[in-house]
PDB file of N, CA and C in Angstrom:
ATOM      1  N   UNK A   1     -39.069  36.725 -85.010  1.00  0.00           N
ATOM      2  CA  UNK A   1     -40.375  36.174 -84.764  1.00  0.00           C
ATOM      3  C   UNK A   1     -40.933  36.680 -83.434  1.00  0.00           C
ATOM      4  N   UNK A   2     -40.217  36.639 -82.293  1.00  0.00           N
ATOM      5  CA  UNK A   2     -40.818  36.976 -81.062  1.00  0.00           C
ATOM      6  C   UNK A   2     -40.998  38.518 -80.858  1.00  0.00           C
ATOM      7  N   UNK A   3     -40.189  39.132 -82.182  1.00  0.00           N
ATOM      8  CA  UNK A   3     -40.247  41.163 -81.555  1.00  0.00           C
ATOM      9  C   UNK A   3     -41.451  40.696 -82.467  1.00  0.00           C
ATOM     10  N   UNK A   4     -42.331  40.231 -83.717  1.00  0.00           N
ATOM     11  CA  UNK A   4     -43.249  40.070 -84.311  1.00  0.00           C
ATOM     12  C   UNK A   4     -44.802  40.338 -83.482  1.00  0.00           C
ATOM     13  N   UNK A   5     -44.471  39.293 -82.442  1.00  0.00           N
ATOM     14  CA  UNK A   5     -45.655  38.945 -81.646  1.00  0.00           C
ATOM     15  C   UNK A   5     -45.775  39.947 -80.586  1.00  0.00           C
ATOM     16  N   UNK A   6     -44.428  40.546 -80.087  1.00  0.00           N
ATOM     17  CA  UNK A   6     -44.429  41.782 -79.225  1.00  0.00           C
ATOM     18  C   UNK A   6     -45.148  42.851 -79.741  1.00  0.00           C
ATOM     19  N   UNK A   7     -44.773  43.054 -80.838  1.00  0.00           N
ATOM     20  CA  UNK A   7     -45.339  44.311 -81.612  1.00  0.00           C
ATOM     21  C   UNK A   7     -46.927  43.929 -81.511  1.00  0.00           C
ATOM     22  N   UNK A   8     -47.518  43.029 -82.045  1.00  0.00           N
ATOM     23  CA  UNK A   8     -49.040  42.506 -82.161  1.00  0.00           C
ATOM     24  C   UNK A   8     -49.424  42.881 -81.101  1.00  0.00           C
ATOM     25  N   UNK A   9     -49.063  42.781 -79.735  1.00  0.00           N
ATOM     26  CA  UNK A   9     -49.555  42.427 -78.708  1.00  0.00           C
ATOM     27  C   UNK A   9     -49.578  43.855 -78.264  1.00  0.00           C
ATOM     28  N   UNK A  10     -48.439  44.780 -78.274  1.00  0.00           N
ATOM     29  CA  UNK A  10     -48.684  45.976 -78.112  1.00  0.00           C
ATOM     30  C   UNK A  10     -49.454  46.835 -78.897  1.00  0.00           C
ATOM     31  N   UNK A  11     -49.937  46.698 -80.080  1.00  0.00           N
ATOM     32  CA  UNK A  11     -50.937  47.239 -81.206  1.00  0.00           C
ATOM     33  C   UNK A  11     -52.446  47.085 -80.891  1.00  0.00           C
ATOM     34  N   UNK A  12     -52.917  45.583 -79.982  1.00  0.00           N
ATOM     35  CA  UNK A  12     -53.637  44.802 -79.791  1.00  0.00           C
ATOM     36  C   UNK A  12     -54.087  45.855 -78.628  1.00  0.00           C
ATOM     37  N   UNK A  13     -53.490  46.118 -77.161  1.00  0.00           N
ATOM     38  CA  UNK A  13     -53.424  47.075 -76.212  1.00  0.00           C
ATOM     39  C   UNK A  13     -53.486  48.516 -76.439  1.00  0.00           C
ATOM     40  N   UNK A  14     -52.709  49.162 -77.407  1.00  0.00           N
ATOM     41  CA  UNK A  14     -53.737  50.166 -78.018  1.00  0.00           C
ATOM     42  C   UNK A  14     -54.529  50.438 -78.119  1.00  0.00           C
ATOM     43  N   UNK A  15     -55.263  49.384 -79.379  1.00  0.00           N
ATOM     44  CA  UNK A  15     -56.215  49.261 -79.896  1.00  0.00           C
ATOM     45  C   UNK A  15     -57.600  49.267 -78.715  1.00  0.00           C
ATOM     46  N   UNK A  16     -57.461  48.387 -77.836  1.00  0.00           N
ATOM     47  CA  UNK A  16     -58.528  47.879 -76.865  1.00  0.00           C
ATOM     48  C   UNK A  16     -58.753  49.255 -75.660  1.00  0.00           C
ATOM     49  N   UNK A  17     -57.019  50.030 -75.435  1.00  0.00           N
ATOM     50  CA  UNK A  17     -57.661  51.070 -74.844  1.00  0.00           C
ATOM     51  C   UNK A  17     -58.056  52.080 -75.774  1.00  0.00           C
ATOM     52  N   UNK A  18     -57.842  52.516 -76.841  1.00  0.00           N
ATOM     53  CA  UNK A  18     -58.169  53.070 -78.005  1.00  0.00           C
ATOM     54  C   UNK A  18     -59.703  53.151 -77.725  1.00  0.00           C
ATOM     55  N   UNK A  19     -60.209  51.648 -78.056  1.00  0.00           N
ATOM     56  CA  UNK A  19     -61.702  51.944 -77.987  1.00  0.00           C
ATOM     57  C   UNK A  19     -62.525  52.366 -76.719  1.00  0.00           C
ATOM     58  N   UNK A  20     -61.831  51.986 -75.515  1.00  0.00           N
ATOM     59  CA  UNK A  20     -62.326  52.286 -73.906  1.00  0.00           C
ATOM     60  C   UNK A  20     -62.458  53.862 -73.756  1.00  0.00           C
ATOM     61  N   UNK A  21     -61.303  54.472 -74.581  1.00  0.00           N
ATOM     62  CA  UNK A  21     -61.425  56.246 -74.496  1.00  0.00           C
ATOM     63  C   UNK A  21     -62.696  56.665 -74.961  1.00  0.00           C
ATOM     64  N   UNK A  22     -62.544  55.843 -75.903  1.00  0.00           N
ATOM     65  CA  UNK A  22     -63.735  56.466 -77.481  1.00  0.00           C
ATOM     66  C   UNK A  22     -65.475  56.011 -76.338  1.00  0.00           C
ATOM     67  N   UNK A  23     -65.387  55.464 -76.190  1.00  0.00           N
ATOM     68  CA  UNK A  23     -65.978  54.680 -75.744  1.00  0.00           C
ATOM     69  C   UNK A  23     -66.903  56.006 -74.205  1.00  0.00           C
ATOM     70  N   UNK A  24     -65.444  55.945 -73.440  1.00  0.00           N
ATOM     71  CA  UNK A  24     -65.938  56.805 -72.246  1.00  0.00           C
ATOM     72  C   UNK A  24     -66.004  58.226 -72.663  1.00  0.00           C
ATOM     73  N   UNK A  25     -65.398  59.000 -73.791  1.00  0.00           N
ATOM     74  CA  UNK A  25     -65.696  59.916 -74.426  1.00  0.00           C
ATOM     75  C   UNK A  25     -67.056  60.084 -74.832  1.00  0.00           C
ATOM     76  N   UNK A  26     -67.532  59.125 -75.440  1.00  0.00           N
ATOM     77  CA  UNK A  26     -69.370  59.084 -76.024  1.00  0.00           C
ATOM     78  C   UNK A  26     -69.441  59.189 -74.374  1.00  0.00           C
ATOM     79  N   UNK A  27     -69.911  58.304 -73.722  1.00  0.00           N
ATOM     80  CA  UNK A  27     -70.712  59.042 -72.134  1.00  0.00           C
ATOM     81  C   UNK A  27     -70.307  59.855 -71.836  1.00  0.00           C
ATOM     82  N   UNK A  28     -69.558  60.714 -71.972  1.00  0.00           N
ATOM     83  CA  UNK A  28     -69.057  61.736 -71.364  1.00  0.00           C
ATOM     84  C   UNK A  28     -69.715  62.919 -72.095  1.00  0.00           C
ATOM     85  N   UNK A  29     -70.046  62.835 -73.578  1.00  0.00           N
ATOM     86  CA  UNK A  29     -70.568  63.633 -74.291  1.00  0.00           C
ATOM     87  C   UNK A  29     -72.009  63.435 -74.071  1.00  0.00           C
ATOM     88  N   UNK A  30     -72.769  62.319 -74.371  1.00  0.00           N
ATOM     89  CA  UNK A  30     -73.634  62.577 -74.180  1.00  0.00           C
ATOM     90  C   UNK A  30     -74.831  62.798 -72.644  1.00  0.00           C
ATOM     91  N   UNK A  31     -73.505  62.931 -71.758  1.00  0.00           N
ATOM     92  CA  UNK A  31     -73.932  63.327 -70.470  1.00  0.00           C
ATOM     93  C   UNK A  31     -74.012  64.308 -70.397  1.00  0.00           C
ATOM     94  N   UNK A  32     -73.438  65.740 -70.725  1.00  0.00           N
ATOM     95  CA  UNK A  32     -73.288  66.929 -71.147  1.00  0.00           C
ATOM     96  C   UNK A  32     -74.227  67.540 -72.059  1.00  0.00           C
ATOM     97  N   UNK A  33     -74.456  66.605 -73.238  1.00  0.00           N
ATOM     98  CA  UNK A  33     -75.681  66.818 -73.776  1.00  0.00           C
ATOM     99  C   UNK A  33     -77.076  66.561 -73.399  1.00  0.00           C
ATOM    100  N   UNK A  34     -77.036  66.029 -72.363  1.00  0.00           N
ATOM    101  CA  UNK A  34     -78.271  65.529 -71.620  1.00  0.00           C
ATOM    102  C   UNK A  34     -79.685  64.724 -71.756  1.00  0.00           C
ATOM    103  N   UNK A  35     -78.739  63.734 -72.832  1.00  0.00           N
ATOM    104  CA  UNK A  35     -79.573  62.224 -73.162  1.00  0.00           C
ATOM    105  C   UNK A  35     -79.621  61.954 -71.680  1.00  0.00           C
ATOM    106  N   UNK A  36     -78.887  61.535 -70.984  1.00  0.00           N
ATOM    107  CA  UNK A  36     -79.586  60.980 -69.662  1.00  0.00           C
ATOM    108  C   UNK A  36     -80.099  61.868 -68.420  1.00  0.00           C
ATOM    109  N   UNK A  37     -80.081  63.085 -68.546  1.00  0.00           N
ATOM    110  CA  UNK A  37     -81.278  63.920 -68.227  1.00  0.00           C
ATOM    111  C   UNK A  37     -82.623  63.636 -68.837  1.00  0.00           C
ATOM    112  N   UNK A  38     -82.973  64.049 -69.787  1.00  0.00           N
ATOM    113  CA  UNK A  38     -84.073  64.146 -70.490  1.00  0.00           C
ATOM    114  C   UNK A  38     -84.533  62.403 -70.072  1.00  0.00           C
ATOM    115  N   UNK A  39     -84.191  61.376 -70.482  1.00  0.00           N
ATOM    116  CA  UNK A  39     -84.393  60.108 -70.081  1.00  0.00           C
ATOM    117  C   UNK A  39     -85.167  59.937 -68.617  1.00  0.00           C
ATOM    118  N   UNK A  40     -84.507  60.493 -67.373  1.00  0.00           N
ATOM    119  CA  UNK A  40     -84.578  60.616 -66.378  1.00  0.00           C
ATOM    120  C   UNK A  40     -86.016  61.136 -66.184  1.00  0.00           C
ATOM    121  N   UNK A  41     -85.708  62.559 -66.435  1.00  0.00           N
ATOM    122  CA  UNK A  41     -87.115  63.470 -66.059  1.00  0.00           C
ATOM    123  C   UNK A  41     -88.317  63.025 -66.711  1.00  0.00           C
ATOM    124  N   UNK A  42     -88.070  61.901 -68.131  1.00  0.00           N
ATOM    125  CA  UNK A  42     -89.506  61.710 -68.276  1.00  0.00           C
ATOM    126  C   UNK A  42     -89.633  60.732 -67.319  1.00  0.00           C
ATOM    127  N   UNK A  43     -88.917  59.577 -66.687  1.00  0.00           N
ATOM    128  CA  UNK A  43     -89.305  58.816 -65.608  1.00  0.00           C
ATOM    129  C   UNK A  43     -89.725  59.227 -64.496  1.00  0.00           C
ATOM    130  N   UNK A  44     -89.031  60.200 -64.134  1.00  0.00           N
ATOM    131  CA  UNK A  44     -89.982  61.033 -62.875  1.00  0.00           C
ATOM    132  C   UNK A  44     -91.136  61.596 -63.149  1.00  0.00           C
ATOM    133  N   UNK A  45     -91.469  61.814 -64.282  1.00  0.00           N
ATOM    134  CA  UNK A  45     -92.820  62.684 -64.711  1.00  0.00           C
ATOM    135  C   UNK A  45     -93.840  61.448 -64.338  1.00  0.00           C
ATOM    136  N   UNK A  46     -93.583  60.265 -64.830  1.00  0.00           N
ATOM    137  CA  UNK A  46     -94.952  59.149 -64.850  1.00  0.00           C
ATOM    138  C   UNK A  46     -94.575  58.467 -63.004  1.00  0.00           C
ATOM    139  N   UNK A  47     -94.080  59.117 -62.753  1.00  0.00           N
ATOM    140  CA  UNK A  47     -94.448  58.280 -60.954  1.00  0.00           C
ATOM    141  C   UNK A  47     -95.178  58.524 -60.314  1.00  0.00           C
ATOM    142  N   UNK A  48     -95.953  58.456 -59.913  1.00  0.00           N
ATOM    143  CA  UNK A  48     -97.221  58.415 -58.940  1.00  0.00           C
ATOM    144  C   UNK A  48     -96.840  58.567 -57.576  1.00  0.00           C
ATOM    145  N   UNK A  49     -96.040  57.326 -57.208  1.00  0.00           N
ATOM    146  CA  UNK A  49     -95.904  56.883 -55.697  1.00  0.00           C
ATOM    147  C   UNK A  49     -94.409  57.424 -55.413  1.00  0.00           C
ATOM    148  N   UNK A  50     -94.697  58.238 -54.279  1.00  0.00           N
ATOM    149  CA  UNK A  50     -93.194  58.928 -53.672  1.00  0.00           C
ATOM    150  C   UNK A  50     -93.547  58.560 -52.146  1.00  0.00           C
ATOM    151  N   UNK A  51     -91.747  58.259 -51.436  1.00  0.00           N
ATOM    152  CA  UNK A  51     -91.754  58.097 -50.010  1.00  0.00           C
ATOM    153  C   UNK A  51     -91.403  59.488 -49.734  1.00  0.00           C
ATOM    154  N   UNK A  52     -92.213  59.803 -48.879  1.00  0.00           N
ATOM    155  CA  UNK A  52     -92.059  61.339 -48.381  1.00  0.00           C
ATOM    156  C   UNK A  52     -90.860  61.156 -47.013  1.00  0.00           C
ATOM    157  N   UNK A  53     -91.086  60.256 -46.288  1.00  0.00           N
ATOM    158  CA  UNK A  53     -90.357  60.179 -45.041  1.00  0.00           C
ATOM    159  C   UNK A  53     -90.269  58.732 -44.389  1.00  0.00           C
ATOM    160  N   UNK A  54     -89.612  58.347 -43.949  1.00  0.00           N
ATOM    161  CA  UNK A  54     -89.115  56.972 -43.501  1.00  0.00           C
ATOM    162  C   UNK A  54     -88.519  56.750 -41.976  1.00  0.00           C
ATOM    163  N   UNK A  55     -88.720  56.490 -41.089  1.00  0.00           N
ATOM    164  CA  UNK A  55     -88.800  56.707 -39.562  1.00  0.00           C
ATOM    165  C   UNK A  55     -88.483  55.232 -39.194  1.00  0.00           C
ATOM    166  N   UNK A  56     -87.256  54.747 -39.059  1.00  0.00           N
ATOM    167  CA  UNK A  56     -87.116  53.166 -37.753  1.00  0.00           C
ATOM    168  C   UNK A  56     -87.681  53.074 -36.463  1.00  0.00           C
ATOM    169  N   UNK A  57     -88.391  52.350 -36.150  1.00  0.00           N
ATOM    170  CA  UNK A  57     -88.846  52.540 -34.388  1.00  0.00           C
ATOM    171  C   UNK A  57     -88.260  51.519 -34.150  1.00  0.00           C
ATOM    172  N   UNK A  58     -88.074  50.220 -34.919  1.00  0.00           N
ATOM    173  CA  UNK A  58     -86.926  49.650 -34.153  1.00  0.00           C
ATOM    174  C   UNK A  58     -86.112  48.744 -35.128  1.00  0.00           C
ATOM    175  N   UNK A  59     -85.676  47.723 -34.627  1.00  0.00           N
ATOM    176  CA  UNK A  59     -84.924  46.474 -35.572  1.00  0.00           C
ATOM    177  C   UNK A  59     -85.686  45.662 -36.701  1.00  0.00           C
ATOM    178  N   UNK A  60     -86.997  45.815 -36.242  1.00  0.00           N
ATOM    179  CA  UNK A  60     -87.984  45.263 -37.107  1.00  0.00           C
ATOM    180  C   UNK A  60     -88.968  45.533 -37.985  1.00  0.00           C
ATOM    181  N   UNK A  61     -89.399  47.148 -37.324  1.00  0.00           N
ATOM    182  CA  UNK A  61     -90.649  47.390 -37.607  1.00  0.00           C
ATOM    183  C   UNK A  61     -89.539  49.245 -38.080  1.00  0.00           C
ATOM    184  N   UNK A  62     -90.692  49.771 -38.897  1.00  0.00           N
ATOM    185  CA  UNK A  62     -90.466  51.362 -39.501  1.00  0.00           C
ATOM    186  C   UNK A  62     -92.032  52.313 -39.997  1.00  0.00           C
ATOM    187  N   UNK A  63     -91.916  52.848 -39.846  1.00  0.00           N
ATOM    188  CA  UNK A  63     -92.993  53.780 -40.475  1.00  0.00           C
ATOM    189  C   UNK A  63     -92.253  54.500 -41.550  1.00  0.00           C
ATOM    190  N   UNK A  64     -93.267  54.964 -42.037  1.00  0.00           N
ATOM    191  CA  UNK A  64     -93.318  55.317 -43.497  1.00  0.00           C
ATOM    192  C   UNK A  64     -94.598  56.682 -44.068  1.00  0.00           C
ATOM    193  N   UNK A  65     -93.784  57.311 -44.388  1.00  0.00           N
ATOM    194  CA  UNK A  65     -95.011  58.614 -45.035  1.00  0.00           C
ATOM    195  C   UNK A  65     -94.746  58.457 -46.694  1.00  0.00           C
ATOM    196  N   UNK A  66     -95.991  58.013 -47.074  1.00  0.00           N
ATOM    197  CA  UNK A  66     -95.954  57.639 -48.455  1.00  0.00           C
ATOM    198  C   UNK A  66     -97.320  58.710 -49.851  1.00  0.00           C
ATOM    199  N   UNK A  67     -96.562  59.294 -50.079  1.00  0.00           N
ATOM    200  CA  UNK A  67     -97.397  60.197 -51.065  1.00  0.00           C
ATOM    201  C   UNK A  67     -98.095  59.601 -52.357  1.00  0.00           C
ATOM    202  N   UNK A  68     -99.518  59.473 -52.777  1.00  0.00           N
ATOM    203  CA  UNK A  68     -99.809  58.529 -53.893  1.00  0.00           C
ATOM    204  C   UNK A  68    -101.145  60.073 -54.468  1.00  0.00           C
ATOM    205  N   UNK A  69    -100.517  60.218 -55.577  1.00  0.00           N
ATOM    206  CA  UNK A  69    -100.965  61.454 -55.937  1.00  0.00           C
ATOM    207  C   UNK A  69    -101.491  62.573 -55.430  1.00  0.00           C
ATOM    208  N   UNK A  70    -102.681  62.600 -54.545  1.00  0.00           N
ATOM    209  CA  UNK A  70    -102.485  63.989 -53.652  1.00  0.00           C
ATOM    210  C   UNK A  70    -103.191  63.578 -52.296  1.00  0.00           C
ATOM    211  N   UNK A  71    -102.796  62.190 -51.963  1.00  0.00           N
ATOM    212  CA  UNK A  71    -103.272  61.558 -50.918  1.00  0.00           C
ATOM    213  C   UNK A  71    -101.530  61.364 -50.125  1.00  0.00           C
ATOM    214  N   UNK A  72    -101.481  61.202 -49.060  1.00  0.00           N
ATOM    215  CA  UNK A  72    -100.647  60.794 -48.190  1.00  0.00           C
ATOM    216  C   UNK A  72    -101.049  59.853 -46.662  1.00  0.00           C
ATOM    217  N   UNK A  73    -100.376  58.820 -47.005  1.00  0.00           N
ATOM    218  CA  UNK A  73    -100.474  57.244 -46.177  1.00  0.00           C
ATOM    219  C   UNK A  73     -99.798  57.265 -45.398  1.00  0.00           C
ATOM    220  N   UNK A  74     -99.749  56.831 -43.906  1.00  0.00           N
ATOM    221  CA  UNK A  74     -99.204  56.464 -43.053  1.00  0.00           C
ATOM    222  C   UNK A  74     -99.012  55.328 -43.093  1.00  0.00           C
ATOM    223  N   UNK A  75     -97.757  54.259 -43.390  1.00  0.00           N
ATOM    224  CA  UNK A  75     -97.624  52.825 -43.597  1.00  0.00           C
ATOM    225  C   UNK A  75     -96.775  52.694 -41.956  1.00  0.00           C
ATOM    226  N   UNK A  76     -96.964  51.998 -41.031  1.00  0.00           N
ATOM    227  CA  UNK A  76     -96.350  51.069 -40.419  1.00  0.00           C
ATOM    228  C   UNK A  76     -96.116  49.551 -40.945  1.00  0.00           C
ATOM    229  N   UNK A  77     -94.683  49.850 -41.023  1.00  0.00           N
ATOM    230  CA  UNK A  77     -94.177  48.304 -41.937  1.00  0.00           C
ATOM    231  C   UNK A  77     -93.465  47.523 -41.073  1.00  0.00           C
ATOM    232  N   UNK A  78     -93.628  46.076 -40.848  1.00  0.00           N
ATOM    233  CA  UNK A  78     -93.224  45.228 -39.935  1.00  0.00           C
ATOM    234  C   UNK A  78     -92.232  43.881 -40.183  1.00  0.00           C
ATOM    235  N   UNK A  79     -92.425  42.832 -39.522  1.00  0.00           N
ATOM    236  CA  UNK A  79     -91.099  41.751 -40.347  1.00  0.00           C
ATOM    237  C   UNK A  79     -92.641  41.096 -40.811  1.00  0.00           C
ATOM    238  N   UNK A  80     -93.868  40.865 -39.697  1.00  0.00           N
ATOM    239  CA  UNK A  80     -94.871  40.200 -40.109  1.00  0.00           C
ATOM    240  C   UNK A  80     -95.867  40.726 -40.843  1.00  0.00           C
ATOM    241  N   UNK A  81     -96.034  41.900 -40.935  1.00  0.00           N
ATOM    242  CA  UNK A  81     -97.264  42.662 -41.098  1.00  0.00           C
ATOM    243  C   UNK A  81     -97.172  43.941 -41.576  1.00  0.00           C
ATOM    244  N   UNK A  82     -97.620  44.535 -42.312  1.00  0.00           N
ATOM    245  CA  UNK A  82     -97.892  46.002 -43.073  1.00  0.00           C
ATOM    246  C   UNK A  82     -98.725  46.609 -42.916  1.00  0.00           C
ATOM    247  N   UNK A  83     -99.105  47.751 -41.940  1.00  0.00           N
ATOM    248  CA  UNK A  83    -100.513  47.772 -41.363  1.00  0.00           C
ATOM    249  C   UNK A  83    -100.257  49.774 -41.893  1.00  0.00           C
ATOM    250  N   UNK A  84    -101.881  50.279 -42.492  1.00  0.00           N
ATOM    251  CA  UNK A  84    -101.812  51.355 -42.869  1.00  0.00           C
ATOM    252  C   UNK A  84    -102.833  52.086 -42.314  1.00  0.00           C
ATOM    253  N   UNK A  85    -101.856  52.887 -41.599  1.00  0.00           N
ATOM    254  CA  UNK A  85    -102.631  53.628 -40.124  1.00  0.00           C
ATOM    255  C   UNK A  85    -103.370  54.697 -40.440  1.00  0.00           C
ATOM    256  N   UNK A  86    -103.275  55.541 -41.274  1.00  0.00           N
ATOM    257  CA  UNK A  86    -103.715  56.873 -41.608  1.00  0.00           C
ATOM    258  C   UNK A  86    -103.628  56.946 -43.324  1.00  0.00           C
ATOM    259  N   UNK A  87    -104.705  57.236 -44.197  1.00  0.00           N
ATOM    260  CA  UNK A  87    -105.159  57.521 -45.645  1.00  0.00           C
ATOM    261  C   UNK A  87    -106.077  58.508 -46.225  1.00  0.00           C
ATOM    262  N   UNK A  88    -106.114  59.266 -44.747  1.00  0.00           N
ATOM    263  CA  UNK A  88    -107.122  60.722 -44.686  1.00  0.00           C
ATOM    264  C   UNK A  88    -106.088  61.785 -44.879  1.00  0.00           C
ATOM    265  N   UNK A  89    -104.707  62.064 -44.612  1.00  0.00           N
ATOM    266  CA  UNK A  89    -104.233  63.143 -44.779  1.00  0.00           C
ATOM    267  C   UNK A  89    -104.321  63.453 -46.247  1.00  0.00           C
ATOM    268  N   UNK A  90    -104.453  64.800 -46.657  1.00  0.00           N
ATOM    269  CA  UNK A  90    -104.523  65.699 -47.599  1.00  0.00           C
ATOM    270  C   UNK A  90    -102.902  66.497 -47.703  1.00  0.00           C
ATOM    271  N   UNK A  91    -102.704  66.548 -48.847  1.00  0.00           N
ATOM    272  CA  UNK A  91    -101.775  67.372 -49.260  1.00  0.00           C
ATOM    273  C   UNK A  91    -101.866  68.863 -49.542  1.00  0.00           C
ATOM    274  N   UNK A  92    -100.996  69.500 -48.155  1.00  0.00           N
ATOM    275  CA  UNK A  92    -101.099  71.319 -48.218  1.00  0.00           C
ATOM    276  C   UNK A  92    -100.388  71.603 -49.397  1.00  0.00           C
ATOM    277  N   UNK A  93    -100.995  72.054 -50.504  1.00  0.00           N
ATOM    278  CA  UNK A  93    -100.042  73.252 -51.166  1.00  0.00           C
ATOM    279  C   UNK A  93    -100.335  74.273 -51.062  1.00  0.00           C
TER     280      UNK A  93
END
């Protein structure tokens, strides 16, 4: 009776890493195949808003160069306040 339940239990552990292989095998394949590429790049295609650059001046406060389609913002960001210093720069290409 008890080699019974041994056996189960070791079949059971197989089984469970059995499926964890199978399992990390599919991501592994379809990472290679590049389902989560293609996924990706269409998310980057629809973004608008990119941080170009990010600057601490201190413990509290940071600046920020923020790109919003072919405009670029100067954000000073604070603990109290969000103040946007510059919305005239133009983007050189």
């Amino acid at each position: 009776m008890e080699w019974a339940l041994f056996f189960k239990a070791v079949l059971a552990l197989a089984f469970v890493l059995g499926l964890m292989m199978l399992t990390l095998w599919a991501v592994k394949y379809l990472e290679v195949r590049g389902v989560k590429n293609r996924f990706m790049q269409k998310l980057q295609n629809e973004r608008r808003i990119e941080i170009v650059e990010s600057k601490r001046i201190d413990a509290r406060n940071s600046l920020a160069l923020v790109r919003c389609d072919d405009k670029e913002y100067f954000l000073l960001i604070g603990a109290t306040q969000n103040v946007v210093l510059d919305s005239e720069v133009r983007v050189k290409k």
